[in-house]
Protein backbone atom coordinates (compact mmCIF):
# COMPACT_ATOMS: atom_id res chain seq x y z
CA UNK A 1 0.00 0.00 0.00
CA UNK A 2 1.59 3.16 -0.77
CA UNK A 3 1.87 5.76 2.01
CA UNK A 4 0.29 8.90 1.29
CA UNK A 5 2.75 12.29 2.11
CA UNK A 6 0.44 15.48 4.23
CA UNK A 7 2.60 17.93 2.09
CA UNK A 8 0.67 19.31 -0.65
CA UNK A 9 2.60 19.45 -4.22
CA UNK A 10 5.23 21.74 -4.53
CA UNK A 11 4.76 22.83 -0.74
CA UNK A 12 8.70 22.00 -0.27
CA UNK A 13 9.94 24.37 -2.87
CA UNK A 14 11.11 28.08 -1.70
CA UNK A 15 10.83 30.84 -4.51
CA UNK A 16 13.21 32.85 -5.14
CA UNK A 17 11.31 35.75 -3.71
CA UNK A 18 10.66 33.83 -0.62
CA UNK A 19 14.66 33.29 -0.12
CA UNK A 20 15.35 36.92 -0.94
CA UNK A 21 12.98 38.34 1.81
CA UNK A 22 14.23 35.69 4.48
CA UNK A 23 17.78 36.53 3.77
CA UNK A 24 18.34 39.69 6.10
CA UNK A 25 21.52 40.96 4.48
CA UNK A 26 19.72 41.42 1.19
CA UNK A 27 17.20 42.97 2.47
CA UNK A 28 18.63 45.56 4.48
CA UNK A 29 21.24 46.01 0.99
CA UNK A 30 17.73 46.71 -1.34
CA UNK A 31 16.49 49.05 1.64
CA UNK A 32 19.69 51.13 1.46
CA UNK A 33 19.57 51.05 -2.02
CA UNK A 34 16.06 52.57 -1.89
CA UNK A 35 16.89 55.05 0.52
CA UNK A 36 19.71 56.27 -1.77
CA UNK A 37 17.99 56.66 -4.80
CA UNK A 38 14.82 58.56 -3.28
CA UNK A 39 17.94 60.90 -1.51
CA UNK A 40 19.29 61.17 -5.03
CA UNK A 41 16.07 61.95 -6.67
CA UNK A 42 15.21 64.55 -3.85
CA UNK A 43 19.01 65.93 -4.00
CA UNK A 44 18.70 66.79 -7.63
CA UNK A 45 14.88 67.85 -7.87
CA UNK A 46 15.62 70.32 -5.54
CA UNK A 47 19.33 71.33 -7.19
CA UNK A 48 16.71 72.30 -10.04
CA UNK A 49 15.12 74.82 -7.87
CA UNK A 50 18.64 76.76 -7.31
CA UNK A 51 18.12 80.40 -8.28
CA UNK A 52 14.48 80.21 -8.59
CA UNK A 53 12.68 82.35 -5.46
CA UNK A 54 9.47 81.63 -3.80
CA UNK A 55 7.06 84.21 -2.99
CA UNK A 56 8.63 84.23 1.15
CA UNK A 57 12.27 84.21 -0.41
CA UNK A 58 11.78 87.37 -2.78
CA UNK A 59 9.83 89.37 -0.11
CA UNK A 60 13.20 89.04 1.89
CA UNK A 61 15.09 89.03 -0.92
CA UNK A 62 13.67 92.50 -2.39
CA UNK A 63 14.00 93.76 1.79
CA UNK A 64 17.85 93.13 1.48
CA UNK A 65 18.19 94.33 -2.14
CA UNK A 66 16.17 97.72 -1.07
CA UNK A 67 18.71 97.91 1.97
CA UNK A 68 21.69 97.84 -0.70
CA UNK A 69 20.28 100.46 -2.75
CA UNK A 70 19.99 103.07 -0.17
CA UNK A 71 23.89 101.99 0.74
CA UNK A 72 24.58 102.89 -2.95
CA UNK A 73 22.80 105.89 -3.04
CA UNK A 74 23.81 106.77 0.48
CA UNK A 75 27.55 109.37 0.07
CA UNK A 76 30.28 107.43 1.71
CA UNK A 77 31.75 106.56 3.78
CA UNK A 78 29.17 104.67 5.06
CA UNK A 79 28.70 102.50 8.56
CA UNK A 80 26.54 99.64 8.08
CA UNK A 81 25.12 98.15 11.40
CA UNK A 82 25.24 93.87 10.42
CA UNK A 83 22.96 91.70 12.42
CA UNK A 84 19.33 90.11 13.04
CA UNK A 85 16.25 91.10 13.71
CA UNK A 86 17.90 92.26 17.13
CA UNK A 87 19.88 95.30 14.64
CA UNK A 88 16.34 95.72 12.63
CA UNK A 89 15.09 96.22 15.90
CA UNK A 90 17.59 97.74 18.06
CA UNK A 91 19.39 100.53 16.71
CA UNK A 92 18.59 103.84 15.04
CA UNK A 93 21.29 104.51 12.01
CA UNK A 94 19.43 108.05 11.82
CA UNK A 95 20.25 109.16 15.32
CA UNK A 96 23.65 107.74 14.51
CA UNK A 97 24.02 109.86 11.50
CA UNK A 98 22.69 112.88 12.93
CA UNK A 99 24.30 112.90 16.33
CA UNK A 100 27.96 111.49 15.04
CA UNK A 101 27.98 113.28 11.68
CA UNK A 102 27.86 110.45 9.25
CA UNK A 103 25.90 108.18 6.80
CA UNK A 104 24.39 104.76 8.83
CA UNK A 105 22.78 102.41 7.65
CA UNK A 106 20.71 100.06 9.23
CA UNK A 107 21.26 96.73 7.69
CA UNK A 108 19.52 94.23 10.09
CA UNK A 109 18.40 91.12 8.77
CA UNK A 110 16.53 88.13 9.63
CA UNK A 111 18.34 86.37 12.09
CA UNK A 112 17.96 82.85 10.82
CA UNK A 113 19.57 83.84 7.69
CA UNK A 114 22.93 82.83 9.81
CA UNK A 115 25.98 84.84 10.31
CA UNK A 116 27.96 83.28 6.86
CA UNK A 117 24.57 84.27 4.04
CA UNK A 118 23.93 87.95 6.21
CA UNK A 119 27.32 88.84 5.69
CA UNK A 120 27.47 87.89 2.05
CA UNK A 121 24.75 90.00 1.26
CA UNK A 122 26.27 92.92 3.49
CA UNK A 123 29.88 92.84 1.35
CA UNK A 124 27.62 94.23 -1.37
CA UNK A 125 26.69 97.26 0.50
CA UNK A 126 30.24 97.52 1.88
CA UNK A 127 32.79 100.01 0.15
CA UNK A 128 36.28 100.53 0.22
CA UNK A 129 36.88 103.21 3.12
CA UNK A 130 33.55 101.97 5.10
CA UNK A 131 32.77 100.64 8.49
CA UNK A 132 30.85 97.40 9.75
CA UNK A 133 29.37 97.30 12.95
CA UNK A 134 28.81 93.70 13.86
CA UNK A 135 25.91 93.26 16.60
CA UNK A 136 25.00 89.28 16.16
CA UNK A 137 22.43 87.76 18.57
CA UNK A 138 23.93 85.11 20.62
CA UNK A 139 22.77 82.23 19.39
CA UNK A 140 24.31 83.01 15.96
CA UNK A 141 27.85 82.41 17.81
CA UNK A 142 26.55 78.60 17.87
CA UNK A 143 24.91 78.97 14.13
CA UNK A 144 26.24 75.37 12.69
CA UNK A 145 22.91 73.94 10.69
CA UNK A 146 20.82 74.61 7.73
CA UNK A 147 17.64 75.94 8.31
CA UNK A 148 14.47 76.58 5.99
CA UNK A 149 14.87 80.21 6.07
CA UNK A 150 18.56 80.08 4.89
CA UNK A 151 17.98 77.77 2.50
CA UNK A 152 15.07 79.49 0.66
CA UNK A 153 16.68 82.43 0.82
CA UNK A 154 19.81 80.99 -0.71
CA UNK A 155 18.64 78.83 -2.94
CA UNK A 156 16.49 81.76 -4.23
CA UNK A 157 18.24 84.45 -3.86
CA UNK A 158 21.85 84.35 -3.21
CA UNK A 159 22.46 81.05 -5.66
CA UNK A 160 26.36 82.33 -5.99
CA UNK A 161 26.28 82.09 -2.33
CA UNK A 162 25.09 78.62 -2.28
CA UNK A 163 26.96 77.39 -5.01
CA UNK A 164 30.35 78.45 -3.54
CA UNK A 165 29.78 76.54 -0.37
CA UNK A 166 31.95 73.48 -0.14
CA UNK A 167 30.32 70.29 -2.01
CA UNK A 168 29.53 68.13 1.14
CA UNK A 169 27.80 71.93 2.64
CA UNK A 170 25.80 71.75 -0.67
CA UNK A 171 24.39 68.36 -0.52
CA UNK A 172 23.80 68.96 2.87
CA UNK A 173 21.62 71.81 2.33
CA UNK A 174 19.85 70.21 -0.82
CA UNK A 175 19.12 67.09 0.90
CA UNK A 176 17.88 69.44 4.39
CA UNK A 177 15.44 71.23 1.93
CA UNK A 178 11.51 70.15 1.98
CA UNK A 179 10.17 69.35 -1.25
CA UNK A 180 7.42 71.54 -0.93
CA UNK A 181 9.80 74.32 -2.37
CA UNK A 182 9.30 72.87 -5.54
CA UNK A 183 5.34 73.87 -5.56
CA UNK A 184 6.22 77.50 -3.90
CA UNK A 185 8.76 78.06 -6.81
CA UNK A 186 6.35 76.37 -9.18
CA UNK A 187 3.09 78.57 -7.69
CA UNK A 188 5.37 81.76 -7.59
CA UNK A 189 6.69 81.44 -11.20
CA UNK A 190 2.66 80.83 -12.45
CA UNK A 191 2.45 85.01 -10.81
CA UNK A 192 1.82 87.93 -13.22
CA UNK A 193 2.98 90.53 -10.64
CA UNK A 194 5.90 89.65 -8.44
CA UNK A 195 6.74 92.97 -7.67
CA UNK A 196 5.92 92.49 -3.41
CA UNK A 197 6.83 96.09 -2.29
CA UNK A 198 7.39 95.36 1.37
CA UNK A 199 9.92 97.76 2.59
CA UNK A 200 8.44 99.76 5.64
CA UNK A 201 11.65 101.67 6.32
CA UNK A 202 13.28 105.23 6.14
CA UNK A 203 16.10 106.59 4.29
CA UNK A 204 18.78 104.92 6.86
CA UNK A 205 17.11 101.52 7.12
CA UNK A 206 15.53 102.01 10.25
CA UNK A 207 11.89 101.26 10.88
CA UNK A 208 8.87 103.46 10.84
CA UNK A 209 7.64 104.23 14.44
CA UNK A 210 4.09 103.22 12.96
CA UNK A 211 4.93 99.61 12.09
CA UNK A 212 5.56 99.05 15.92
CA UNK A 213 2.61 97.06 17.30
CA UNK A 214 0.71 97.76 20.58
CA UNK A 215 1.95 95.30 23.23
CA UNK A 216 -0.99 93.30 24.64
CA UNK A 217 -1.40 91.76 27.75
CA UNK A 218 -0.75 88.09 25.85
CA UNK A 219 2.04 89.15 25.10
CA UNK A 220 3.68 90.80 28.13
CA UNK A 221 2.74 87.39 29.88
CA UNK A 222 5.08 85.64 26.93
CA UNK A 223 7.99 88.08 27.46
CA UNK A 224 7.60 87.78 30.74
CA UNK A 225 8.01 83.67 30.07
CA UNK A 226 11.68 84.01 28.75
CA UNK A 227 14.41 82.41 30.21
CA UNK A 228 18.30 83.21 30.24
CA UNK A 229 19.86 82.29 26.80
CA UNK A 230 23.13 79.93 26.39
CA UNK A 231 25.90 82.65 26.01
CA UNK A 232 28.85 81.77 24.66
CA UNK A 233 30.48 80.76 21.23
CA UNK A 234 31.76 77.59 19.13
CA UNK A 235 34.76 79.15 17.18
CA UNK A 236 34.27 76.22 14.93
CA UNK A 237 30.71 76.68 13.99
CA UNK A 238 29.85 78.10 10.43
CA UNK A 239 28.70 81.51 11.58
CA UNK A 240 32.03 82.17 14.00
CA UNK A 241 33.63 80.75 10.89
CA UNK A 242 31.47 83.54 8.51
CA UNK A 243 32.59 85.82 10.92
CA UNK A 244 36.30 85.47 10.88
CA UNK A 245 36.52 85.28 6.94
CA UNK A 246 34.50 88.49 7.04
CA UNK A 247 37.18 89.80 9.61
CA UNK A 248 39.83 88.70 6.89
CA UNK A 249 37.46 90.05 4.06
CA UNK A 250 37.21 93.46 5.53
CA UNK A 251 41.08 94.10 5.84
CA UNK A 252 41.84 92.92 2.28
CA UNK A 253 39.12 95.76 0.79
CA UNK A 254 39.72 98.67 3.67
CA UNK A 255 36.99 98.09 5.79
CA UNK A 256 36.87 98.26 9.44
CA UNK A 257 35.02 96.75 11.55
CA UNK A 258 34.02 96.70 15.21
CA UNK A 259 31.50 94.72 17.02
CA UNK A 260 29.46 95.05 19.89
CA UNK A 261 26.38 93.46 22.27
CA UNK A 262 22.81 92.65 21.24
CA UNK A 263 20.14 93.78 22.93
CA UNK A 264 18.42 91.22 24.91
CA UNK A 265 16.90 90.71 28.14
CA UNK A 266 18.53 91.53 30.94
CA UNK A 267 18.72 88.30 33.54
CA UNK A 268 20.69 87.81 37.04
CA UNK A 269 22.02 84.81 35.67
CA UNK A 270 24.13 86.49 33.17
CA UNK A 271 26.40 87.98 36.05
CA UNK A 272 27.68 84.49 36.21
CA UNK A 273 28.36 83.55 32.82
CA UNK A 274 31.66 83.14 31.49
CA UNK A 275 30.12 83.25 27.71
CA UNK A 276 30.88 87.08 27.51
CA UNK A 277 34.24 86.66 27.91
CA UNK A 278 34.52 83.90 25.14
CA UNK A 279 33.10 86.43 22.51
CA UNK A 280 34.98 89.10 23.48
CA UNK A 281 38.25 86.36 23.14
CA UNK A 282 37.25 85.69 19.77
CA UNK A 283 36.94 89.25 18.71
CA UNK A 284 40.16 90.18 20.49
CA UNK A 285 42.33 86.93 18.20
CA UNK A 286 40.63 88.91 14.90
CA UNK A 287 41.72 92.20 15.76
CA UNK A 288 38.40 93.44 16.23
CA UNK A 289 37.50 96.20 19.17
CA UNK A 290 34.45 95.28 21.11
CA UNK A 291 32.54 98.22 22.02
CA UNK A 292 31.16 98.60 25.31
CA UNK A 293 30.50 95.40 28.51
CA UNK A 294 28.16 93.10 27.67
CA UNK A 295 25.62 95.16 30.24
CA UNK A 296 25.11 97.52 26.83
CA UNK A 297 22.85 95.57 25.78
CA UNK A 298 21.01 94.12 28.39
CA UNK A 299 17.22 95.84 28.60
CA UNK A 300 14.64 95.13 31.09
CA UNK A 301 11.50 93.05 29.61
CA UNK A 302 9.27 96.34 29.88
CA UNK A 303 11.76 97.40 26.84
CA UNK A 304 10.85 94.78 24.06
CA UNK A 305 7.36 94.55 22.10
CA UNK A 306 7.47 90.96 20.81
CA UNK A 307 10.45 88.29 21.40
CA UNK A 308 13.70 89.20 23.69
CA UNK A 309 15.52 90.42 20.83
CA UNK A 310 12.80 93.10 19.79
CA UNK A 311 13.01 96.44 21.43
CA UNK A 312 9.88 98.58 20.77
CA UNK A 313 10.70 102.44 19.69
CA UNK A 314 11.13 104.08 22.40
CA UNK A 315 13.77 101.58 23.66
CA UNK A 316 15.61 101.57 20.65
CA UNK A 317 16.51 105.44 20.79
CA UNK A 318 17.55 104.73 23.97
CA UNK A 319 19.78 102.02 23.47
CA UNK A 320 21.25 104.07 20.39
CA UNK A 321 21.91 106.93 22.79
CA UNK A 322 23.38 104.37 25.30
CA UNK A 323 25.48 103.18 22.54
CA UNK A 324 26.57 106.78 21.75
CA UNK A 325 27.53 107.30 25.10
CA UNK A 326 29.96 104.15 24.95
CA UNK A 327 31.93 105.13 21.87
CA UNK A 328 32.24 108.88 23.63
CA UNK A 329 33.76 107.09 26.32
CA UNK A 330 35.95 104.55 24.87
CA UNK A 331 37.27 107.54 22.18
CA UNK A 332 35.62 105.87 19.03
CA UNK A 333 35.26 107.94 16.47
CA UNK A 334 33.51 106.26 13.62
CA UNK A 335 34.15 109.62 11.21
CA UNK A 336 37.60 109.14 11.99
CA UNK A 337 37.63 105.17 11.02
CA UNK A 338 36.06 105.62 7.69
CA UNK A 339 38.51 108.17 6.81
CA UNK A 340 41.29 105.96 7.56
């Protein structure tokens, strides 16, 4: 009698597709493999978008652009205050021009534009014979990674920029980029009228005392929410890196330069740190005078209208004055720098 086998036909044969997925090496090889391609295919879509601006890039881009007009049109010597939001927002170039007798010019930008793309863009408003006031917030000592605001604007705006970065910087940046820039490029191409006309500023830079909001209750309770920042600086990071080829920059082409403190709020805890100390180092090894102690810039929360880099109007004239008052005492004489 012959004995009948409980495996069904063919039940002891493996496919080939059945070995491939129980093998774990090859599986975790084709997942790679997948991985890289979709990287590649993102890497170069975006590379496509390089010098094409979305409708957030150009409005920054034109802000900037507008900025280095009035620095052409301005009669040098010129001094040209570099920074954030915290410059936009912190000093008055037209009390500096009037009360020191020369031509300021407020170039503060947005601050997560980074240290190494704001000073590119403020070389082209810089001129032989000229000054640069550098007034950073902190955390753009530490500035070390891409972030959506750089890379829009550089990818829109300031493709040279980008393009000059070291390769493994570029594919960095490319591969840190959403996709979604493809449809804003796309959508702000498809626009009849791209002219955005956005520039709410005077003849120095310098915002109009109208575009300074009220200050609700909501958002005194916010300010009042801050805590102490990290103070202090990695010399290797790309913006303390932006900073000291500036430094190197600005001597090659007769510029000088001198930096100083951001305004910010003013905490108990900062009378401890040695951060201060580690930025005014750093300036010191470039040859660059630091104007003022740190306590320049350090404002009570009543001062600032929005985040703790923001000073509302009043404030701001009198942190300029404050910051007059320091240069009368340490013997700067900006006039006197510019003609050098």
């Amino acid at each position: 009698m012959t004995k009948m086998s409980n495996e069904t036909p063919g039940s002891h044969v493996q496919t080939d597709s059945q070995q491939e997925r129980g093998n774990p090496l090859k599986f975790i090889i084709g997942a790679l493999a997948t991985a890289a391609a979709l990287m590649a295919i993102n890497t170069a879509i975006t590379a496509s978008t390089i010098g094409r601006p979305t409708a957030s890039s150009q409005t920054l881009c034109d802000q900037v652009n507008a900025r280095i007009d009035l620095a052409e049109r301005m009669q040098g010597p010129n001094l040209l205050l570099i920074g954030g939001s915290g410059v936009r927002a912190g000093f008055s170039a037209q009390m500096l021009s009037d009360e020191l007798s020369l031509n300021a010019l407020n170039f503060g930008l947005q601050a997560s534009m980074g240290p190494d793309l704001t000073l590119s863009e403020a070389k082209r408003a810089l001129k032989p014979g000229d000054t640069a006031l550098l007034a950073f917030e902190y955390p753009q000592y530490k500035h070390d990674s891409w972030n959506p605001i750089e890379l829009n604007y550089g990818l829109g705006c300031a493709a040279t920029w980008f393009k000059q970065k070291p390769l493994p910087e570029i594919v960095e940046g490319l591969m840190a980029t959403d996709l979604t820039r493809i449809v804003d490029v796309w959508r702000f191409a498809s626009k009849e009228n791209k002219s955005l006309n956005t520039f709410d500023s005077n003849e120095h830079g310098d915002r109009l005392p109208e575009s300074f909001p009220a200050v609700s209750d909501k958002v005194k309770r916010r300010l009042s929410l801050y805590q102490p920042v990290n103070i202090g600086i990695d010399t290797e990071s790309r913006g303390a890196q932006a900073i000291k080829a500036f430094v190197e920059y600005a001597k090659a082409n007769n510029i000088k330069v001198y930096a100083t403190w951001p305004n910010t709020i003013d905490f108990p805890e900062y009378r401890k740190t040695s951060g201060f100390q580690q930025i005014k180092e750093f300036y010191a090894n470039l040859g660059v005078q630091m104007i003022g102690e740190p306590q320049l810039g350090l404002y009570p929360t009543t001062a600032f209208y929005d985040t703790q880099y923001h000073l509302d109007y009043a404030s701001i004239k009198k942190r300029t004055q404050d910051f007059i008052t320091a240069l009368k005492q340490e013997h700067i004489n900006f006039s006197a720098a510019q003609g050098g």
